[in-house]
PDB file of N, CA and C in Angstrom:
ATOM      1  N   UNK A   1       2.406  -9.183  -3.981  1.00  0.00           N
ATOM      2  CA  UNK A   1       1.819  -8.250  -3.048  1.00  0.00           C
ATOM      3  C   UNK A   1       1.157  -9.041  -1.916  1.00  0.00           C
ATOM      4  N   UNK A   2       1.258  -8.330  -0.944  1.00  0.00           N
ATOM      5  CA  UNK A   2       1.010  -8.917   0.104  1.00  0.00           C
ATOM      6  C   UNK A   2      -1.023  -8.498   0.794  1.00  0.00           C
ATOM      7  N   UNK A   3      -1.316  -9.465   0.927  1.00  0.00           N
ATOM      8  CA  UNK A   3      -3.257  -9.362   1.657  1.00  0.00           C
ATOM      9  C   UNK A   3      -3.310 -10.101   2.577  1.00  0.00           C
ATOM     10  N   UNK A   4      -4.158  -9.199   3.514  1.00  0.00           N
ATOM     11  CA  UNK A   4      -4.384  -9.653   4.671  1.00  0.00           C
ATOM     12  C   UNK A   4      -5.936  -9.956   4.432  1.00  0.00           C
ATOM     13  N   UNK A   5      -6.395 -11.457   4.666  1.00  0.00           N
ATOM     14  CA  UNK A   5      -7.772 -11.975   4.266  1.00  0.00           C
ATOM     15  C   UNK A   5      -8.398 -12.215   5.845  1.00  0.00           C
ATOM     16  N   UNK A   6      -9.409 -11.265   6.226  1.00  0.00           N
ATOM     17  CA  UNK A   6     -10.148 -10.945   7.575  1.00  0.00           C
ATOM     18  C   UNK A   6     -11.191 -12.029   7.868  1.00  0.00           C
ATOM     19  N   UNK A   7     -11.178 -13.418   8.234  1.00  0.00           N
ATOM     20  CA  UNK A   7     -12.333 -13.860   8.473  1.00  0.00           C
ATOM     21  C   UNK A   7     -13.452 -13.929   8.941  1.00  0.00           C
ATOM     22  N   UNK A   8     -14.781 -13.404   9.004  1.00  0.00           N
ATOM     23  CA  UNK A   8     -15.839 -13.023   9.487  1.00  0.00           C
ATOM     24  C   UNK A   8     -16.947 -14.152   9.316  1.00  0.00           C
ATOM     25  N   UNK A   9     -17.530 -14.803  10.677  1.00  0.00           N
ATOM     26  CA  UNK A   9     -18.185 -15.473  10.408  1.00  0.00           C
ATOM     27  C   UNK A   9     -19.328 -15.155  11.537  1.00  0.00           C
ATOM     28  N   UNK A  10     -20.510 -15.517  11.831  1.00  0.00           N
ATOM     29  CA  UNK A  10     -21.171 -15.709  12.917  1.00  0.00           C
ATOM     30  C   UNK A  10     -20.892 -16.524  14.009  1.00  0.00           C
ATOM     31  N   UNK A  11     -20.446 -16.413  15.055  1.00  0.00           N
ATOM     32  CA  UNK A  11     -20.380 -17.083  15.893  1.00  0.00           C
ATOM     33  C   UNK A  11     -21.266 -18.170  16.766  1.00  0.00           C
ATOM     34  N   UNK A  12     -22.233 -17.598  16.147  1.00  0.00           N
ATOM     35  CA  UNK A  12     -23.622 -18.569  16.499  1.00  0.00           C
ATOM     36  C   UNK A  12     -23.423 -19.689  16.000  1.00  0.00           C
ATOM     37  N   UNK A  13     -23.389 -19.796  14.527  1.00  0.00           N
ATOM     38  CA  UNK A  13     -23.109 -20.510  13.547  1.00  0.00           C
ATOM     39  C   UNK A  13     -22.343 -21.639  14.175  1.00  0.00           C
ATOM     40  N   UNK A  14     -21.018 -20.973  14.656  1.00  0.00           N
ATOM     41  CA  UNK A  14     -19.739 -22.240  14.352  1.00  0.00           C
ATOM     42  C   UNK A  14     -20.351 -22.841  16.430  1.00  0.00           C
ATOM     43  N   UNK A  15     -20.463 -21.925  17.144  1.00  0.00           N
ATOM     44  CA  UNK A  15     -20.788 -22.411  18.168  1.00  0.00           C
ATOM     45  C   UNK A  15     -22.173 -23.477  18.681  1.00  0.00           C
ATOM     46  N   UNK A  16     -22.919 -23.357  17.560  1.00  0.00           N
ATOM     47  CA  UNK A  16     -23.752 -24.595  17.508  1.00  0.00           C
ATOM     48  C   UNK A  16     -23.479 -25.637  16.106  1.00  0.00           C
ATOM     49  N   UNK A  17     -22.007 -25.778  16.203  1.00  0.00           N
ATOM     50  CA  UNK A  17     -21.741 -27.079  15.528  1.00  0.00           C
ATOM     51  C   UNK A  17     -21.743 -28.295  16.364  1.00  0.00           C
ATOM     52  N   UNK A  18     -21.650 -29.428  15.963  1.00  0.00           N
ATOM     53  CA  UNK A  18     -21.376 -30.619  16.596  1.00  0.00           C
ATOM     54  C   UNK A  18     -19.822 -30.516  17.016  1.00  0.00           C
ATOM     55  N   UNK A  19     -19.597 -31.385  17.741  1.00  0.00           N
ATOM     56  CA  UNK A  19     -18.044 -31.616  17.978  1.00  0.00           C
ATOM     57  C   UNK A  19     -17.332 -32.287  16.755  1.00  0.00           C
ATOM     58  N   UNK A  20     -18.373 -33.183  16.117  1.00  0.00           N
ATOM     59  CA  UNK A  20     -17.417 -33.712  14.735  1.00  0.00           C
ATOM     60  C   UNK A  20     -17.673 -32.740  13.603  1.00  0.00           C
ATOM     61  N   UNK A  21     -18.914 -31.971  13.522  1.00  0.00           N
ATOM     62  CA  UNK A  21     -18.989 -30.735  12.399  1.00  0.00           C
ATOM     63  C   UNK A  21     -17.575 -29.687  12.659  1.00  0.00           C
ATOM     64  N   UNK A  22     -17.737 -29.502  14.360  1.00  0.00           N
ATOM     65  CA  UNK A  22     -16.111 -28.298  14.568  1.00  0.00           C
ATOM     66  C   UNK A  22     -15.006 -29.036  13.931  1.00  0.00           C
ATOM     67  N   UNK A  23     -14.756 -30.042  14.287  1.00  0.00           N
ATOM     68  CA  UNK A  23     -13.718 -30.770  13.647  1.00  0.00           C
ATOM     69  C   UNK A  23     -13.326 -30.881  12.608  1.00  0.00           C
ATOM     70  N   UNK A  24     -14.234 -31.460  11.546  1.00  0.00           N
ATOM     71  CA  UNK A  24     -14.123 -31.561  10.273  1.00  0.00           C
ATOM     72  C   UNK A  24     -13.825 -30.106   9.625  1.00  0.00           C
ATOM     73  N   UNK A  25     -14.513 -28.549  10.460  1.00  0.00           N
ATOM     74  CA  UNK A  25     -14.390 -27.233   9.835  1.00  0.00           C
ATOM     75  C   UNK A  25     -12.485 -27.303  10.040  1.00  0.00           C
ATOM     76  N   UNK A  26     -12.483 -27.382  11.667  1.00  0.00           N
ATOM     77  CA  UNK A  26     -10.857 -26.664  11.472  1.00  0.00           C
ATOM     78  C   UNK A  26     -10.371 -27.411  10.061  1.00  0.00           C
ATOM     79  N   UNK A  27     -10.686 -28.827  10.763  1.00  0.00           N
ATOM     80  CA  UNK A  27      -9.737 -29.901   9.136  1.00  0.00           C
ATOM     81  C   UNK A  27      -9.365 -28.996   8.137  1.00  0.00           C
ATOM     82  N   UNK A  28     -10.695 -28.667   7.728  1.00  0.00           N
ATOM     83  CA  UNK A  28     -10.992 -27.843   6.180  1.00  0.00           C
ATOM     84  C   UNK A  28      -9.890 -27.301   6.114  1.00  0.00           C
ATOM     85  N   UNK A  29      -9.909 -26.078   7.083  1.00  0.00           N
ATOM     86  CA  UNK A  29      -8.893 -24.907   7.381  1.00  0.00           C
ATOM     87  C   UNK A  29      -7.717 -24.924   7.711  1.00  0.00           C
ATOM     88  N   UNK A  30      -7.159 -26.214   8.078  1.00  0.00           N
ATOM     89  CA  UNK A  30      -6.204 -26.417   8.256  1.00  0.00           C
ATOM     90  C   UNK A  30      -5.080 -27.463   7.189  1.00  0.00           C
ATOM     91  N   UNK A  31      -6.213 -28.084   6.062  1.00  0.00           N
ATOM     92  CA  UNK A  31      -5.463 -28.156   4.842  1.00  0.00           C
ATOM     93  C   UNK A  31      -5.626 -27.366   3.901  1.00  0.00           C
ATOM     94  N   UNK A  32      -6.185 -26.304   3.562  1.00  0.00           N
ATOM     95  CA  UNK A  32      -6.083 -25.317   2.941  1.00  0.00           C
ATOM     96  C   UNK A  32      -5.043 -24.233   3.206  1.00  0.00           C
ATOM     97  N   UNK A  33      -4.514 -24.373   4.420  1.00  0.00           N
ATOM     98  CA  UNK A  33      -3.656 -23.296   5.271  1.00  0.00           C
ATOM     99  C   UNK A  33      -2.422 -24.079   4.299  1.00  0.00           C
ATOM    100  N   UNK A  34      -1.999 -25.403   4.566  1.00  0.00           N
ATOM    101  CA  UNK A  34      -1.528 -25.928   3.807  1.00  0.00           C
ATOM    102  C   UNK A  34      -0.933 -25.764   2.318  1.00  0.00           C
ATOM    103  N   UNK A  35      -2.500 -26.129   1.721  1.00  0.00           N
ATOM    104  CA  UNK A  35      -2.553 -25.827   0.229  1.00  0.00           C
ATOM    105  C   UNK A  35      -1.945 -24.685   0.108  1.00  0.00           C
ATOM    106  N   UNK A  36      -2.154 -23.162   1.146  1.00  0.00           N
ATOM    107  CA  UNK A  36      -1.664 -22.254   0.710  1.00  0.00           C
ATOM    108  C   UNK A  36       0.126 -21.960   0.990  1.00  0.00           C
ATOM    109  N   UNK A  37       0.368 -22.927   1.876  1.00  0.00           N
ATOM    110  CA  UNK A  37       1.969 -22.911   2.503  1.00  0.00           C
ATOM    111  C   UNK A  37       2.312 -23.246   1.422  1.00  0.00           C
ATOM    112  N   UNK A  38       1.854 -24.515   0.875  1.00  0.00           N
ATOM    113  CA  UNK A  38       2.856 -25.344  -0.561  1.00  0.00           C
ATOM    114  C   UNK A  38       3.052 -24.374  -1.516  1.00  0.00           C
ATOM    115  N   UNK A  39       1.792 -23.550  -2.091  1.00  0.00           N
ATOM    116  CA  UNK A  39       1.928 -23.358  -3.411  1.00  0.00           C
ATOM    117  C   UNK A  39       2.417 -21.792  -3.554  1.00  0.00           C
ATOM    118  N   UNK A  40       3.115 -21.152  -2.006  1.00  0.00           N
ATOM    119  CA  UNK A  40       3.901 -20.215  -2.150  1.00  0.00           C
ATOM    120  C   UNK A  40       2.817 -19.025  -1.523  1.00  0.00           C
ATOM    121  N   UNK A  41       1.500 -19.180  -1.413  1.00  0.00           N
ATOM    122  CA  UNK A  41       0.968 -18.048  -1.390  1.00  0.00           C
ATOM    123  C   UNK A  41       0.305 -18.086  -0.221  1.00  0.00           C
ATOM    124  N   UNK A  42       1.148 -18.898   0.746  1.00  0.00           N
ATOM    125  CA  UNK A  42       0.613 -18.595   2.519  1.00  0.00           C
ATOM    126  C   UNK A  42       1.881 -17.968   3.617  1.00  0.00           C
ATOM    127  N   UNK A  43       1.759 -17.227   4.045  1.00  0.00           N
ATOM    128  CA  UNK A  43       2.282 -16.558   4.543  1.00  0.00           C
ATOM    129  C   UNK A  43       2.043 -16.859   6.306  1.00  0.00           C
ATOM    130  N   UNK A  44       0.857 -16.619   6.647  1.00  0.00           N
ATOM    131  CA  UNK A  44       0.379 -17.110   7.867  1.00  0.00           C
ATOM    132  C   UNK A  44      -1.020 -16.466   8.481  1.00  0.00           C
ATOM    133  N   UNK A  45      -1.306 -17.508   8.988  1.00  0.00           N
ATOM    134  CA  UNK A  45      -2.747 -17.592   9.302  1.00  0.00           C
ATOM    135  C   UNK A  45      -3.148 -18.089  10.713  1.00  0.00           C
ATOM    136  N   UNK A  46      -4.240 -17.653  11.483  1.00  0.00           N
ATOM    137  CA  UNK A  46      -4.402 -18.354  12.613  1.00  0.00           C
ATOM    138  C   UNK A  46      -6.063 -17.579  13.042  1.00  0.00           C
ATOM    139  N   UNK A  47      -6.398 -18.984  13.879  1.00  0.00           N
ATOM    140  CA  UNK A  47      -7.845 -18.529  14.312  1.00  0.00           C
ATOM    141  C   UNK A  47      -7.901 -17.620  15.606  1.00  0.00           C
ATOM    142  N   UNK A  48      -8.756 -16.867  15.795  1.00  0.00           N
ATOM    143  CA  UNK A  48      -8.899 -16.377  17.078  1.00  0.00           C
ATOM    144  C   UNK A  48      -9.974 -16.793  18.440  1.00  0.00           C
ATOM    145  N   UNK A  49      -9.868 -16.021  19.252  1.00  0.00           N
ATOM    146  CA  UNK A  49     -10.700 -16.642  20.387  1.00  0.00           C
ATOM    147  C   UNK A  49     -11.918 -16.290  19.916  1.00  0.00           C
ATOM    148  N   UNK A  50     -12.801 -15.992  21.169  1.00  0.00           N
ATOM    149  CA  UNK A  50     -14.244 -15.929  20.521  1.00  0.00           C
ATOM    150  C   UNK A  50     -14.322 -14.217  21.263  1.00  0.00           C
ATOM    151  N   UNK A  51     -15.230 -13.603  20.243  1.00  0.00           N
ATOM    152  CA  UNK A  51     -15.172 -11.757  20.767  1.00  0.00           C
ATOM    153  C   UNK A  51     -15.453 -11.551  22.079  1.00  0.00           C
ATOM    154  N   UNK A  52     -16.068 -12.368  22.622  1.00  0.00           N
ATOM    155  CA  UNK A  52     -16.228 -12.319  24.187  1.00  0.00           C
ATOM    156  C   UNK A  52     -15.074 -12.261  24.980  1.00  0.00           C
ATOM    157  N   UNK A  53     -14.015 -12.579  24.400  1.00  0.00           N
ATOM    158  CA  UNK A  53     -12.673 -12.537  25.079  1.00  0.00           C
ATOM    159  C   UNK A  53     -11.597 -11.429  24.308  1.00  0.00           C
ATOM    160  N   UNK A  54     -12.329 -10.698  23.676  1.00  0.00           N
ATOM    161  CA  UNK A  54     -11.617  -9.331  23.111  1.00  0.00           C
ATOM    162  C   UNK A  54     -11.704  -8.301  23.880  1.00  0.00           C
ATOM    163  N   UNK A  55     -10.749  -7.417  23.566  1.00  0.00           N
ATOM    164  CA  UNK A  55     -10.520  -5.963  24.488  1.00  0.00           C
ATOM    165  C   UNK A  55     -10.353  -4.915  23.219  1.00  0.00           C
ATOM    166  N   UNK A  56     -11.001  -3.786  23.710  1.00  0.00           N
ATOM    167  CA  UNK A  56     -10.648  -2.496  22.438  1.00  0.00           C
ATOM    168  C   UNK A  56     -10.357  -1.521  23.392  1.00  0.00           C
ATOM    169  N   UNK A  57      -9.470  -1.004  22.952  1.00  0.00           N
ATOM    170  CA  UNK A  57      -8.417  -0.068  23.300  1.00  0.00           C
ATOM    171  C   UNK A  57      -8.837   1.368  23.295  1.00  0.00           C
ATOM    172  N   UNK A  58      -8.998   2.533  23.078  1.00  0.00           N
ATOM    173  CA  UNK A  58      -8.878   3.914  22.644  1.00  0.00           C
ATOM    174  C   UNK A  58      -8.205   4.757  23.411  1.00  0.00           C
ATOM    175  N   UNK A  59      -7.498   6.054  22.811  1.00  0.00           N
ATOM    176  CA  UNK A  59      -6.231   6.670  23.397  1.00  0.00           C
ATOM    177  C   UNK A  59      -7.191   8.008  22.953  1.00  0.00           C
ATOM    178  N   UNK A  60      -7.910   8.695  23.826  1.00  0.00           N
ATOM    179  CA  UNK A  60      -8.559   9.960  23.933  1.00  0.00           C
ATOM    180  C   UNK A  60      -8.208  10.824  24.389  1.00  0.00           C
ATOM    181  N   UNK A  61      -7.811  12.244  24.426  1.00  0.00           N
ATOM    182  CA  UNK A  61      -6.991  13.367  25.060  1.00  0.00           C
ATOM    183  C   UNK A  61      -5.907  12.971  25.967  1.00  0.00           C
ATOM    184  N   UNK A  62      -5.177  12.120  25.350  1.00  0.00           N
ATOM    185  CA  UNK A  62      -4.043  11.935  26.407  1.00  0.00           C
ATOM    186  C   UNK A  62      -4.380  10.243  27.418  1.00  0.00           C
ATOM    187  N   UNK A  63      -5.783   9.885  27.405  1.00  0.00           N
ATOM    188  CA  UNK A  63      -6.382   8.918  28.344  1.00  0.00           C
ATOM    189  C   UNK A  63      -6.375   7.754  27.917  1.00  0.00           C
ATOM    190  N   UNK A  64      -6.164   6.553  28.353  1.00  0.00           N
ATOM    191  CA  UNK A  64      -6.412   5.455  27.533  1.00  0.00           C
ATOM    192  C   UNK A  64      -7.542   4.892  28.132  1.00  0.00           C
ATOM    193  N   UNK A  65      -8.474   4.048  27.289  1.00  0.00           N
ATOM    194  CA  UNK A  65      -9.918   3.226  27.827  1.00  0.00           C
ATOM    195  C   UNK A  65      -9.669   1.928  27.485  1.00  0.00           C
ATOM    196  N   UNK A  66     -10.815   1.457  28.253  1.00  0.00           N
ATOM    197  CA  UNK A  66     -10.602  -0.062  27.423  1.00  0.00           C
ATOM    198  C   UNK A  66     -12.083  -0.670  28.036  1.00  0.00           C
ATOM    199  N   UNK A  67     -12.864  -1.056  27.154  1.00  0.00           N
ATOM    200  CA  UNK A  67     -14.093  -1.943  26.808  1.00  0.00           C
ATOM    201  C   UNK A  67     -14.085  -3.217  26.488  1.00  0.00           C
ATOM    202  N   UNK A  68     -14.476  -4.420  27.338  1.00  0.00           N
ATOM    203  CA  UNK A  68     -14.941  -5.395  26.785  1.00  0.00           C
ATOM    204  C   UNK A  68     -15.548  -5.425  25.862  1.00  0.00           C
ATOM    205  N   UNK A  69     -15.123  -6.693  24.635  1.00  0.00           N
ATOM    206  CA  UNK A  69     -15.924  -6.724  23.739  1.00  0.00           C
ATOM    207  C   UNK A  69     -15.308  -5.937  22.484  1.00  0.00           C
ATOM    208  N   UNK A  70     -15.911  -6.421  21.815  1.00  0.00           N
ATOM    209  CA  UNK A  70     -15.341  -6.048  20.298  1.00  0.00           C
ATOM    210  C   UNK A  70     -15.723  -4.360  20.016  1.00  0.00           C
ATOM    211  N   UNK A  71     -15.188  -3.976  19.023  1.00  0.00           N
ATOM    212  CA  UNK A  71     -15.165  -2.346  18.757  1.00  0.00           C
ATOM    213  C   UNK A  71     -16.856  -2.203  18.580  1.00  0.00           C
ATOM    214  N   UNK A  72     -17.609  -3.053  18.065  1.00  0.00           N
ATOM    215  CA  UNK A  72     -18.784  -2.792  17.262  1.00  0.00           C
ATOM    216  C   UNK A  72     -19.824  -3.663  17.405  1.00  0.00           C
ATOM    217  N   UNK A  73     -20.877  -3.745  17.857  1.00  0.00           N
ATOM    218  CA  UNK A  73     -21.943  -4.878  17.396  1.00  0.00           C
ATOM    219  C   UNK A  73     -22.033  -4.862  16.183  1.00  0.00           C
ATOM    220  N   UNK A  74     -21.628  -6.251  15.642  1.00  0.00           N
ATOM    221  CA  UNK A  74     -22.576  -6.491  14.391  1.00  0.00           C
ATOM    222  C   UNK A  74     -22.779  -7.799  14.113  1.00  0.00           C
ATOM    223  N   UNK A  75     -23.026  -8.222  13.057  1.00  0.00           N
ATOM    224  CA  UNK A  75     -23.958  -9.923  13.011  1.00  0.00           C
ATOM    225  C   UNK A  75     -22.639 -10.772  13.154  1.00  0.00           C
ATOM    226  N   UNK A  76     -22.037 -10.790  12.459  1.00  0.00           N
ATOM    227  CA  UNK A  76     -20.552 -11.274  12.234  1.00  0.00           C
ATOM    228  C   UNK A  76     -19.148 -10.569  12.479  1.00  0.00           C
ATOM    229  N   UNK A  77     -18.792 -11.759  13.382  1.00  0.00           N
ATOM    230  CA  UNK A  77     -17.262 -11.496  14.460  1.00  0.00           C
ATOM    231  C   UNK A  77     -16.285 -11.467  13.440  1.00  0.00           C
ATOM    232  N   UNK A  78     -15.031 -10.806  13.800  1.00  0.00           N
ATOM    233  CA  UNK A  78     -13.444 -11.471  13.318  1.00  0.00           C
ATOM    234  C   UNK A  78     -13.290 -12.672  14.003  1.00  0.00           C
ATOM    235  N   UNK A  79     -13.005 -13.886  13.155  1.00  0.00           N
ATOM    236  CA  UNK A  79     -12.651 -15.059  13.503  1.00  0.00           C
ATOM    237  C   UNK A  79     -11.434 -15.461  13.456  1.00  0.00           C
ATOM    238  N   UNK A  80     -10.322 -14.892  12.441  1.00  0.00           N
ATOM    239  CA  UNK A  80      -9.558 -15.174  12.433  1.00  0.00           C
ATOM    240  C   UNK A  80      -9.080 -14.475  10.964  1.00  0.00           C
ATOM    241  N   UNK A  81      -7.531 -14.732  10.734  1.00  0.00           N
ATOM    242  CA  UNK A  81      -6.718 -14.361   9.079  1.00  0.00           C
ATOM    243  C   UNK A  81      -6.403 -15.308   8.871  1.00  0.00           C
ATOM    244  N   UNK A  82      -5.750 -14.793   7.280  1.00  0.00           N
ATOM    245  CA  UNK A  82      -5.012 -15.585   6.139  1.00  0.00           C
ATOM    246  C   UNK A  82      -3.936 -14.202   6.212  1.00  0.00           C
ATOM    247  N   UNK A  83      -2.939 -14.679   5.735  1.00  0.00           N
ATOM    248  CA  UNK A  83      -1.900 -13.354   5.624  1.00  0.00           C
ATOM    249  C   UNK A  83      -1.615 -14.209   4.031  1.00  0.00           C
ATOM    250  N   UNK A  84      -1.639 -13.696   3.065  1.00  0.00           N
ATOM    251  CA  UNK A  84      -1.156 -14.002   2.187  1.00  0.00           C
ATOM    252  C   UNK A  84       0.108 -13.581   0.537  1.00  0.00           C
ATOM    253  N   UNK A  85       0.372 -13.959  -0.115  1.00  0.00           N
ATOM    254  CA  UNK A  85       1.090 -13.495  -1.339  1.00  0.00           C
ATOM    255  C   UNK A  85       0.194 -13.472  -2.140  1.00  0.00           C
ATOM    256  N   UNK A  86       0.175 -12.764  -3.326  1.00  0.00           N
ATOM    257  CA  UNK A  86      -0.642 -12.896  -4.641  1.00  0.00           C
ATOM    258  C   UNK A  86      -0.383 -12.094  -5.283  1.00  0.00           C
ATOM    259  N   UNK A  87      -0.680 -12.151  -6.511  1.00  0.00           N
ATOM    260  CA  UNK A  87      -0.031 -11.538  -7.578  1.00  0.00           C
ATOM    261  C   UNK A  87      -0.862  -9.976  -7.823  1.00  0.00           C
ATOM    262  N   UNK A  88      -1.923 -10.377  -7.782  1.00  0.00           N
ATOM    263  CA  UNK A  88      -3.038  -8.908  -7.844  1.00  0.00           C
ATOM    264  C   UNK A  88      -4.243  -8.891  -7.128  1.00  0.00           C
ATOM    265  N   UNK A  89      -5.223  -8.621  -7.036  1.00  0.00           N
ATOM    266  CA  UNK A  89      -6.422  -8.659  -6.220  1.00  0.00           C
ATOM    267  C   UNK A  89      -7.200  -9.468  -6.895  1.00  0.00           C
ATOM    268  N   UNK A  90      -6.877  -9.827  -7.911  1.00  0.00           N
ATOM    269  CA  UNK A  90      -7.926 -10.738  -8.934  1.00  0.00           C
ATOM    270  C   UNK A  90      -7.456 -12.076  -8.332  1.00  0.00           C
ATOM    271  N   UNK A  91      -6.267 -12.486  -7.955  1.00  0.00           N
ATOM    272  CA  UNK A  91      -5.774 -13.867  -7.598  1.00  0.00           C
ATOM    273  C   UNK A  91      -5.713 -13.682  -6.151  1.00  0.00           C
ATOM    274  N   UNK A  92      -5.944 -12.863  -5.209  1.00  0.00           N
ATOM    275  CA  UNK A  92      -6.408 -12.547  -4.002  1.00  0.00           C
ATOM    276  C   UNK A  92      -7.490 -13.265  -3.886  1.00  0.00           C
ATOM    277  N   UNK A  93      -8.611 -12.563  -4.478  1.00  0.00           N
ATOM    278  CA  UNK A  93      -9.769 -12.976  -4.586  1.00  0.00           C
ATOM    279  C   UNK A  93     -10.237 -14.461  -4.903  1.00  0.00           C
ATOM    280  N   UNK A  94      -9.329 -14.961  -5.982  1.00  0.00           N
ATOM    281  CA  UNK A  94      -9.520 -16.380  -6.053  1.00  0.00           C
ATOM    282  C   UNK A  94      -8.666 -16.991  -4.687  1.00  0.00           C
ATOM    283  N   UNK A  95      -7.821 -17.234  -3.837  1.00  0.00           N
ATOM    284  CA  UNK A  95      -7.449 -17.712  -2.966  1.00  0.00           C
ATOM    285  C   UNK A  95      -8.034 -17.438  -1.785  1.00  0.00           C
ATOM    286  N   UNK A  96      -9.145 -16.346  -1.631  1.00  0.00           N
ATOM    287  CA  UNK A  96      -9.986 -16.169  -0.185  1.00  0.00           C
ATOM    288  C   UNK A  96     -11.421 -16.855  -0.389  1.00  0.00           C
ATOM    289  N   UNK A  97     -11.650 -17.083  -1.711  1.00  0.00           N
ATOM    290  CA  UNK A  97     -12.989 -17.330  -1.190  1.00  0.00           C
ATOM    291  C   UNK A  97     -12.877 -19.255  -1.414  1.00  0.00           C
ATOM    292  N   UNK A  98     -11.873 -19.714  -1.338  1.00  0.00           N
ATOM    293  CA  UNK A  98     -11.161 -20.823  -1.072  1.00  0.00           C
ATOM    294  C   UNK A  98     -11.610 -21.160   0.231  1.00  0.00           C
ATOM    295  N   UNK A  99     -11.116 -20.305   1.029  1.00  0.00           N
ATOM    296  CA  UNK A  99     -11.118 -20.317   2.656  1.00  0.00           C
ATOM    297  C   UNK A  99     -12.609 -20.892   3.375  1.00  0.00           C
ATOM    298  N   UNK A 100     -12.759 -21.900   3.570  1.00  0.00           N
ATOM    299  CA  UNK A 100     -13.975 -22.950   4.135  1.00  0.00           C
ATOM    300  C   UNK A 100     -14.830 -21.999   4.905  1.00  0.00           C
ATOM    301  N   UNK A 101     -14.078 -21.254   5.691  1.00  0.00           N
ATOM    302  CA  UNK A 101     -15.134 -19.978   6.739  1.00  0.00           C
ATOM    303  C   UNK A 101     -15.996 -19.129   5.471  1.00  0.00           C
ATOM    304  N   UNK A 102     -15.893 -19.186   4.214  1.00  0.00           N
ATOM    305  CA  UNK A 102     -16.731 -17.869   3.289  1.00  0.00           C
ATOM    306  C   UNK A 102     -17.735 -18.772   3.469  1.00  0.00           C
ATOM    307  N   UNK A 103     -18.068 -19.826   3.548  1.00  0.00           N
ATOM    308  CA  UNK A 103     -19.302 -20.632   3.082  1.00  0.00           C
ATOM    309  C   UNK A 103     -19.998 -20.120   4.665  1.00  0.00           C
ATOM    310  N   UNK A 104     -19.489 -19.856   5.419  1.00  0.00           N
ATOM    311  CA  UNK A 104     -20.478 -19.258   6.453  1.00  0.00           C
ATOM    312  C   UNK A 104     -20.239 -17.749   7.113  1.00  0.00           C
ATOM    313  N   UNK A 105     -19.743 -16.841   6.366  1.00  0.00           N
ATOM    314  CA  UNK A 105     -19.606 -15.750   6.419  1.00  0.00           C
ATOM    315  C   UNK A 105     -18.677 -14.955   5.555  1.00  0.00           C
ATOM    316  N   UNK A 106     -18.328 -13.800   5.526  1.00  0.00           N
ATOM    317  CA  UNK A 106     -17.016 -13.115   4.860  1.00  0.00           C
ATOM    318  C   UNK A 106     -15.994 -13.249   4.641  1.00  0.00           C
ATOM    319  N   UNK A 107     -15.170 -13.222   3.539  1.00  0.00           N
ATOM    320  CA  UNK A 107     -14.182 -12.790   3.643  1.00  0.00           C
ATOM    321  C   UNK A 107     -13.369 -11.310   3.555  1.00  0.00           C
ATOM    322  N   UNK A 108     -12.707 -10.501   4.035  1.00  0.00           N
ATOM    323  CA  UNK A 108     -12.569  -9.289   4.159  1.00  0.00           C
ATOM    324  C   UNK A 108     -11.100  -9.354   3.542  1.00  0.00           C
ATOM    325  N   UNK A 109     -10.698  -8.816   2.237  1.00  0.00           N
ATOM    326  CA  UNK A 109      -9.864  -8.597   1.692  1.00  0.00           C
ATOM    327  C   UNK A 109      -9.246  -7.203   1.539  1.00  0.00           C
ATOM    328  N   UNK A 110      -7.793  -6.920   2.329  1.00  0.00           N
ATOM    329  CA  UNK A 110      -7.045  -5.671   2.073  1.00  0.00           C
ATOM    330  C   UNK A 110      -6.052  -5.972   1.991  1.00  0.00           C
ATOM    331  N   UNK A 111      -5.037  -5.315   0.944  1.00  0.00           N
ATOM    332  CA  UNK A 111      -3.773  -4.771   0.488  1.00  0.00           C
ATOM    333  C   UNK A 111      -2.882  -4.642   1.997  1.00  0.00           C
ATOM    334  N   UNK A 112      -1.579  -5.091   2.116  1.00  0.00           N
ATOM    335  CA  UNK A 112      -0.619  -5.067   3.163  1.00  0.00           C
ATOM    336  C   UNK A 112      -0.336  -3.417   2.921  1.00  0.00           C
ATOM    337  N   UNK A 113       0.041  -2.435   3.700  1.00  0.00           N
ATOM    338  CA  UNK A 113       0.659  -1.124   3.018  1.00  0.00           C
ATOM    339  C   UNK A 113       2.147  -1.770   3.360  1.00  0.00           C
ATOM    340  N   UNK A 114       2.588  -1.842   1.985  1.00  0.00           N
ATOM    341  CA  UNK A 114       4.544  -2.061   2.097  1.00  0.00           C
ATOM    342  C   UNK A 114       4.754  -0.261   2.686  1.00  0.00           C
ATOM    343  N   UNK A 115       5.941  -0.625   3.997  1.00  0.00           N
ATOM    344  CA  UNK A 115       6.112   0.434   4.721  1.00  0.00           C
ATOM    345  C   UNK A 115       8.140   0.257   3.957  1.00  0.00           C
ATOM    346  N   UNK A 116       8.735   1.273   4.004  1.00  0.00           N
ATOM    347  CA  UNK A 116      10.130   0.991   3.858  1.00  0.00           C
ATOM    348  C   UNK A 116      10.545   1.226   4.956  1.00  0.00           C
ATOM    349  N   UNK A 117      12.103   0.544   4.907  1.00  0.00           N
ATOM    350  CA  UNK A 117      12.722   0.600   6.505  1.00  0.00           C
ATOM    351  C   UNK A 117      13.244   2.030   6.316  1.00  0.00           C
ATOM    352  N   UNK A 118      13.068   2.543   8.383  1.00  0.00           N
ATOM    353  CA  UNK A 118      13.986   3.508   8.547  1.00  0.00           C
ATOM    354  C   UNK A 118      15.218   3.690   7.696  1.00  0.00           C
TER     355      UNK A 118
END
């Protein structure tokens, strides 16, 4: 089954790292992305910009809007996914909180909905 693992971290946080603390984080994240390619249960993953450079959308009576900025204030941004395989939510769960970003914020774990083809 397929999970999509939501990374949520503070942006404060990672934006007052050092240049060798940022470094060493992607590292983290980028052999674990790894770990998860090898052992079958990475699918794909990638970081995002920072919410300051997000757009939200809404389609209201026919109108479309659009707002800088993320859908919501809250303490902690989407930073980025894991798209992953796993067998159940129990081995979900053990492969997200893997992910170097939980040690400084969330991980947000949901079920892929399998859609069938037309």
């Amino acid at each position: 089954m397929k999970y999509l693992c939501l990374v949520y971290r503070e942006e404060k946080k990672v934006d007052g790292m050092s240049r060798s603390e940022f470094a060493a984080f992607v590292a983290e994240h980028r052999a674990y992305r790894e770990v998860l390619r090898k052992s079958g249960h990475g699918i794909a993953s990638e970081g995002l910009q920072p919410v300051r450079t997000a757009t939200t959308v809404r389609m209201r009576n026919g109108k479309v809007t659009t707002t800088d900025g993320p859908f919501a204030e809250t303490k902690e941004q989407l930073g980025g996914f894991f798209l992953i395989d796993a067998r159940d939510l129990d081995e979900a769960i053990r492969l997200a909180s893997k992910i170097p970003a939980a040690r400084l914020g969330s991980i947000e774990i949901r079920p892929v909905r399998e859609t069938e083809p037309p």
